[in-house]
N, C-alpha and C. Protein backbone atom coordinates (compact mmCIF):
# COMPACT_ATOMS: atom_id res chain seq x y z
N UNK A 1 100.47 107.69 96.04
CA UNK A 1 99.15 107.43 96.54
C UNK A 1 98.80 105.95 96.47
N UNK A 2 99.30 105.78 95.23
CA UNK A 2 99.02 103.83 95.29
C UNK A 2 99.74 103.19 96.38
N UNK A 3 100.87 103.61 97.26
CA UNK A 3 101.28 102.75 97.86
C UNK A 3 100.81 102.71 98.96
N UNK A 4 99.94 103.93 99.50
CA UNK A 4 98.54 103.96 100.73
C UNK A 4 97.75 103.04 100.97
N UNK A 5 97.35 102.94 99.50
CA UNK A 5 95.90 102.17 99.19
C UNK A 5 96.40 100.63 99.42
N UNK A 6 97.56 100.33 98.87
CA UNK A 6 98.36 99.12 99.07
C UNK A 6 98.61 98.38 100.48
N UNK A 7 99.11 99.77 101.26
CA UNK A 7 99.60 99.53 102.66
C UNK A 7 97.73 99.32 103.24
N UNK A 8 96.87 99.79 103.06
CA UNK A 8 95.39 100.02 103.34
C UNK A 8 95.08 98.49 103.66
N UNK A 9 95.03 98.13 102.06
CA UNK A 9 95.05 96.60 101.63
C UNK A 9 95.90 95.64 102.74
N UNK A 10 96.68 95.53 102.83
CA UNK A 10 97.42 94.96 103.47
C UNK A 10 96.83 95.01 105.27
N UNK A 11 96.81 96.05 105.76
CA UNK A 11 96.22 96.00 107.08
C UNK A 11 94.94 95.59 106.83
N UNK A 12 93.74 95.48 105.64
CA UNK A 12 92.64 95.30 105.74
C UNK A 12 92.45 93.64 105.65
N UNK A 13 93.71 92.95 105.27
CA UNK A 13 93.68 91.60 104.98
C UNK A 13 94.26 91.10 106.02
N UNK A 14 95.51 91.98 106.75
CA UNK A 14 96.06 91.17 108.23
C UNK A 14 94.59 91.07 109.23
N UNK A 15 94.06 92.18 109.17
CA UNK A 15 93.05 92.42 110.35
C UNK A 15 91.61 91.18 110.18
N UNK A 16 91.25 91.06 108.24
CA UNK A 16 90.72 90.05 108.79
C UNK A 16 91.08 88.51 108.73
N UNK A 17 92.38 88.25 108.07
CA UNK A 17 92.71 86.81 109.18
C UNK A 17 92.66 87.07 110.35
N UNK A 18 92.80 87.95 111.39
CA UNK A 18 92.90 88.11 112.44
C UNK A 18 91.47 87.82 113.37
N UNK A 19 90.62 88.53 112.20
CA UNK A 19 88.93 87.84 112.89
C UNK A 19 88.88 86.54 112.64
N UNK A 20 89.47 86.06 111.14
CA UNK A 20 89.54 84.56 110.97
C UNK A 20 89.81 83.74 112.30
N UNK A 21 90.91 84.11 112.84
CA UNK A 21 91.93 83.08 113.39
C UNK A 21 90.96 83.38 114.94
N UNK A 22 90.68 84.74 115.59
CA UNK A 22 90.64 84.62 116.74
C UNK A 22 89.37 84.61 116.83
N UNK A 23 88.89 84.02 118.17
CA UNK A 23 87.38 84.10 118.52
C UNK A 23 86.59 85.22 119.00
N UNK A 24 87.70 86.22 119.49
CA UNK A 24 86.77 87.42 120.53
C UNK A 24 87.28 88.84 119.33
N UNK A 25 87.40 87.98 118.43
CA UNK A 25 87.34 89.85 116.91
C UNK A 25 86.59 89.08 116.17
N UNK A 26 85.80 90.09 116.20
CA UNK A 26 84.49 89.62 115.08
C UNK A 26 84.63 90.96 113.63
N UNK A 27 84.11 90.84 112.55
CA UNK A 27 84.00 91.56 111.64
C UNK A 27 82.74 91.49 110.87
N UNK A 28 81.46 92.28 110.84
CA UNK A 28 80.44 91.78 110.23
C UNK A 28 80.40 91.92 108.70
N UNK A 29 81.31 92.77 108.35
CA UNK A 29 80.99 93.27 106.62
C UNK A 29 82.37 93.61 105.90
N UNK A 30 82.50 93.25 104.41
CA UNK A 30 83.89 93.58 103.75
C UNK A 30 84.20 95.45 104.46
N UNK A 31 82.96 96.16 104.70
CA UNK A 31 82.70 97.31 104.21
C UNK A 31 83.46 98.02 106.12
N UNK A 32 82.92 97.38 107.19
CA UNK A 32 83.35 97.37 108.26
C UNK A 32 84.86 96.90 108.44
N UNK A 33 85.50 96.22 107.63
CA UNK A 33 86.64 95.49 108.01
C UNK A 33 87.53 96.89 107.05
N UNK A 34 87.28 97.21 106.17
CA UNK A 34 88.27 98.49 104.91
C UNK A 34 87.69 99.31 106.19
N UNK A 35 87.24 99.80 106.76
CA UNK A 35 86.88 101.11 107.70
C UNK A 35 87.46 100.91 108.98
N UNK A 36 87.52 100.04 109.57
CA UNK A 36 88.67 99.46 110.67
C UNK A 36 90.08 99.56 110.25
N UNK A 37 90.29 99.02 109.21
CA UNK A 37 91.46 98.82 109.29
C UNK A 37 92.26 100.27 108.90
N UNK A 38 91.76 101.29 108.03
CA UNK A 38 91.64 102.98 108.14
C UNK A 38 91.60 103.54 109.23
N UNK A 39 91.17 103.25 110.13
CA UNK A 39 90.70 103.63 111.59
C UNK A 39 92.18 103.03 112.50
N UNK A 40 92.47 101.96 112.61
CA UNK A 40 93.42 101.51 112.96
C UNK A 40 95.15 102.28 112.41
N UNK A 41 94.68 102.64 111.22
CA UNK A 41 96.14 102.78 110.38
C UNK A 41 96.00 104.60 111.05
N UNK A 42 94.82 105.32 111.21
CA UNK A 42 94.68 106.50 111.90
C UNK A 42 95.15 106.52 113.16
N UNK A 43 94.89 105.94 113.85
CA UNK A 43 95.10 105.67 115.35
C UNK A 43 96.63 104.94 115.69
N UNK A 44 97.36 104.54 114.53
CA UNK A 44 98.65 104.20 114.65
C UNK A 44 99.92 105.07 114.19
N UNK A 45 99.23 105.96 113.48
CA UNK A 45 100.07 106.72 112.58
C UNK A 45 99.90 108.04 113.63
N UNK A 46 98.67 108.58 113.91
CA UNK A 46 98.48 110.04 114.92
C UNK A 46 98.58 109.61 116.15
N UNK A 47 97.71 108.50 117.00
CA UNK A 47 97.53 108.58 118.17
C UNK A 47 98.65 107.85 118.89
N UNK A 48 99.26 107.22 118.32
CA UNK A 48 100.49 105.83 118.80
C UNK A 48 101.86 106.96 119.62
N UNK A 49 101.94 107.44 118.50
CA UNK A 49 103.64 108.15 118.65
C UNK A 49 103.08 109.16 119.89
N UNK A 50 102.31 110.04 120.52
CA UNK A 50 101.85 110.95 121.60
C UNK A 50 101.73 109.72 122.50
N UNK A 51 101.17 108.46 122.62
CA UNK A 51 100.72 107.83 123.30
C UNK A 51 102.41 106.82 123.86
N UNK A 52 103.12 106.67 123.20
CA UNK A 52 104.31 105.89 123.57
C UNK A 52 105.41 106.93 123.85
N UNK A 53 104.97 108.46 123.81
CA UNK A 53 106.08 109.34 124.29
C UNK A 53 105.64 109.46 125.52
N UNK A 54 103.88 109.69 125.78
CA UNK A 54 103.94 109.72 127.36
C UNK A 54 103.90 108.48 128.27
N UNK A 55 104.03 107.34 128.05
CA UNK A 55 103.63 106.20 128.71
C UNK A 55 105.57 105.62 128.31
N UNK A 56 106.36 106.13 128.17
CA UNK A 56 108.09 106.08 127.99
C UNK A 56 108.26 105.63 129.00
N UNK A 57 108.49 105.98 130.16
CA UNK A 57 108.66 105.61 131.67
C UNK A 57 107.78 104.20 131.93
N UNK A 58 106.74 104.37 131.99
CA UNK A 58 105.91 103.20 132.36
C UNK A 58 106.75 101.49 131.16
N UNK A 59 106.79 101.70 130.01
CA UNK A 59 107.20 101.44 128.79
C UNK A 59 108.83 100.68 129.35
N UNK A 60 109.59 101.43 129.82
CA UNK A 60 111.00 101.36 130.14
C UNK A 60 110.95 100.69 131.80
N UNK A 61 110.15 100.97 132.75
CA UNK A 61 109.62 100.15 133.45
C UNK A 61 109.55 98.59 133.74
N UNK A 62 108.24 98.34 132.92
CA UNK A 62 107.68 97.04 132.85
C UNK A 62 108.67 96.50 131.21
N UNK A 63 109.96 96.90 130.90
CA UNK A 63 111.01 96.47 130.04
C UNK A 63 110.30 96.00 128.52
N UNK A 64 109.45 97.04 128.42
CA UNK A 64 108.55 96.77 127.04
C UNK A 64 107.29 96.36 126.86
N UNK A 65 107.17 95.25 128.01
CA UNK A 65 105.69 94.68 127.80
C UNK A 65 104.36 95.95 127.92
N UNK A 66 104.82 97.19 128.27
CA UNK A 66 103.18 97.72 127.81
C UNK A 66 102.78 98.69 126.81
N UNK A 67 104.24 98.33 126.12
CA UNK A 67 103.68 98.91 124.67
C UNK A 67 103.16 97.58 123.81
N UNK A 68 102.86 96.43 124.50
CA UNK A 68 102.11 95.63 124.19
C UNK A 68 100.75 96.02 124.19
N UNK A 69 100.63 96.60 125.62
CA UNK A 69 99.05 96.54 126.59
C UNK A 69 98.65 97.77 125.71
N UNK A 70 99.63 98.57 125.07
CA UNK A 70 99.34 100.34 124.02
C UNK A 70 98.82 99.54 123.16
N UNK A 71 99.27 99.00 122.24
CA UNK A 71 98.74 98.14 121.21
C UNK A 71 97.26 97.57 121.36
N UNK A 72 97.31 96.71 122.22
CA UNK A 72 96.14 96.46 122.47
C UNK A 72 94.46 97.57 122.90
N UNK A 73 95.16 98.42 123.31
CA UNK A 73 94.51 99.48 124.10
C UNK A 73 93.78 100.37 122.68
N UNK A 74 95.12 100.47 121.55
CA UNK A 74 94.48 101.31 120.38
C UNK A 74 93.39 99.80 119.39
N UNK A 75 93.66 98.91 119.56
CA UNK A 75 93.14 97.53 119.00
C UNK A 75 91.50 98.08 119.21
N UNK A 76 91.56 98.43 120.62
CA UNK A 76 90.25 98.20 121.22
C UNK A 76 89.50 99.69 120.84
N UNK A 77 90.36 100.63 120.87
CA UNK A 77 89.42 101.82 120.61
C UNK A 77 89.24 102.04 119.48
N UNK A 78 89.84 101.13 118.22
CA UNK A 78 89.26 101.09 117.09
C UNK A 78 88.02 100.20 116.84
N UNK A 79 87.84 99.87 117.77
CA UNK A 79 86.55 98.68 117.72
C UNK A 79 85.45 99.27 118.12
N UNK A 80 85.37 100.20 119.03
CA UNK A 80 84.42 101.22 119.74
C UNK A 80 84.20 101.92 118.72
N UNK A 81 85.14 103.10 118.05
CA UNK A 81 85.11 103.53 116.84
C UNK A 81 84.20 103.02 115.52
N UNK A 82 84.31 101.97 115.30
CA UNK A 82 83.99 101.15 114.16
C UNK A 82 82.70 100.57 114.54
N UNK A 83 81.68 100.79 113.70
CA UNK A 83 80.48 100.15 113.95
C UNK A 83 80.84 98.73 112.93
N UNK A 84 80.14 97.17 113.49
CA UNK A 84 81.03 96.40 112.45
C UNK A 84 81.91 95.67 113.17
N UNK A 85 82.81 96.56 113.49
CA UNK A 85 83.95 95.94 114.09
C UNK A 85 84.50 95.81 115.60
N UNK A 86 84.12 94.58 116.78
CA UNK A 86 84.05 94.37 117.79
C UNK A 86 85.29 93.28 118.16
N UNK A 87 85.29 93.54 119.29
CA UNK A 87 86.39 92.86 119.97
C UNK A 87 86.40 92.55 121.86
N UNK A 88 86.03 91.46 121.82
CA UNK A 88 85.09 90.60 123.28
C UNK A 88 86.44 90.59 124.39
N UNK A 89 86.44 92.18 125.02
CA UNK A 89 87.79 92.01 126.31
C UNK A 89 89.08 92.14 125.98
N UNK A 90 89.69 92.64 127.06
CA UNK A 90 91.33 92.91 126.75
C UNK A 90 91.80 91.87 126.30
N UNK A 91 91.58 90.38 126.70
CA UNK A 91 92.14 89.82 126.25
C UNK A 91 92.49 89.79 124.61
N UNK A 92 91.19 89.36 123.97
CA UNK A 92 91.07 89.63 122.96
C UNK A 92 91.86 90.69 121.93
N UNK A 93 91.62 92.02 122.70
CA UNK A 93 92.49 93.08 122.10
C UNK A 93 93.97 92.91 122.77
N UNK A 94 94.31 91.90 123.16
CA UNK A 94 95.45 91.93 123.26
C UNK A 94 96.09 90.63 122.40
N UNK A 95 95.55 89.80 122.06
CA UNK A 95 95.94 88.51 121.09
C UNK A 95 96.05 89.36 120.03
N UNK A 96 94.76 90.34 119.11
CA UNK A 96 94.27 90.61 118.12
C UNK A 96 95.42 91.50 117.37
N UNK A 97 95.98 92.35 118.25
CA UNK A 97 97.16 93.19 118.15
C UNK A 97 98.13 92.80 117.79
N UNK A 98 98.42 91.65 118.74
CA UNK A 98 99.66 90.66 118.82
C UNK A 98 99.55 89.68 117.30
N UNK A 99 98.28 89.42 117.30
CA UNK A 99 98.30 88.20 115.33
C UNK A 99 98.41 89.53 114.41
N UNK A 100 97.91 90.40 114.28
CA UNK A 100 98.01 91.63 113.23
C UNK A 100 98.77 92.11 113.38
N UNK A 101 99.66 92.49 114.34
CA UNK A 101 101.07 93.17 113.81
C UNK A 101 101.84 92.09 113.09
N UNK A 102 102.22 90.85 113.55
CA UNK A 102 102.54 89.86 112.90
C UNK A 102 102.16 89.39 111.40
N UNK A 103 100.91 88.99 111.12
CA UNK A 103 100.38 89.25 110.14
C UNK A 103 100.42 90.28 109.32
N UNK A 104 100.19 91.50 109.65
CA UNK A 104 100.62 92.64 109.13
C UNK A 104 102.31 92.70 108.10
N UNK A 105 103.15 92.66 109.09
CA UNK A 105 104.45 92.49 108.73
C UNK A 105 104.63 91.08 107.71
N UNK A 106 104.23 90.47 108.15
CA UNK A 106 104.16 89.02 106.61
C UNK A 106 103.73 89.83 105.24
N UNK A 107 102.65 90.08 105.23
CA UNK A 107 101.76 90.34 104.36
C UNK A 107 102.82 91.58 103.39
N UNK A 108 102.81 92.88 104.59
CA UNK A 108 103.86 93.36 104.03
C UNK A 108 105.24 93.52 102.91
N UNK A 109 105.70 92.60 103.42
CA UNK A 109 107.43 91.96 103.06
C UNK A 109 107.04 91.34 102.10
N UNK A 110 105.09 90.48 101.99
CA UNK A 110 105.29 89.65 100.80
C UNK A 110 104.81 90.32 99.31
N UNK A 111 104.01 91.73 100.11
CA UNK A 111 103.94 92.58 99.00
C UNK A 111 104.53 94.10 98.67
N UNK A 112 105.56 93.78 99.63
CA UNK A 112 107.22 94.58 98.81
C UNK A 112 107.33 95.58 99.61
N UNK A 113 106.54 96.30 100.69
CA UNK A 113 106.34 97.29 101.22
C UNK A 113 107.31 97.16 102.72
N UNK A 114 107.84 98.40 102.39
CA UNK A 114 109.08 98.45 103.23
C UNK A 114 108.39 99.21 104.94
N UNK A 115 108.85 98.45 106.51
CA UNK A 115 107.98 99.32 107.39
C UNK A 115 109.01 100.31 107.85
């Protein structure tokens, strides 16, 4: 169970450098940013894997780039989700995705957690 709360931690600190760094993710409260980033880790863990089995073709297609635009797409419906937590246009949810998975994975590796 501690290593949930750990992995929790970890997406709740990628996500907000991620408001840090970008201009169009905003985060108003510690309390909004731990509930996003829950929301996010929900929506990656249930909704991701249904969502990249049917969008396979499209995916294999465009040679990867729109399991970018997936990423971004769940970025954004965690923001709708989340009172608190906003994000100004695809663009946006598409940088925001792109610094937090990155971030994410740093943060990770630097606190031992295997993906």
């Amino acid at each position: 169970m501690s290593k949930f709360f750990l992995h929790w931690l970890v997406l709740a600190a990628a996500l907000g450098l991620t408001a840090y760094v970008l201009p169009g993710v905003d985060v108003t409260s510690p309390g909004a940013l731990l509930v996003a980033a829950l929301v996010l880790g929900f929506l990656n863990a249930i909704l991701k894997p249904v969502l990249v089995l049917l969008t396979l073709p499209l995916t294999i297609l465009t040679l990867g780039i729109f399991y970018l635009v997936l990423n971004a797409i769940l970025f954004g419906l965690a923001s709708a989700l989340v009172p608190g937590f906003t994000v100004h246009g695809f663009g946006a949810a598409f940088l925001g995705a792109i610094v937090m998975s990155l971030l994410s994975m740093v943060l990770s590796s630097l606190a031992g957690l295997k993906r």
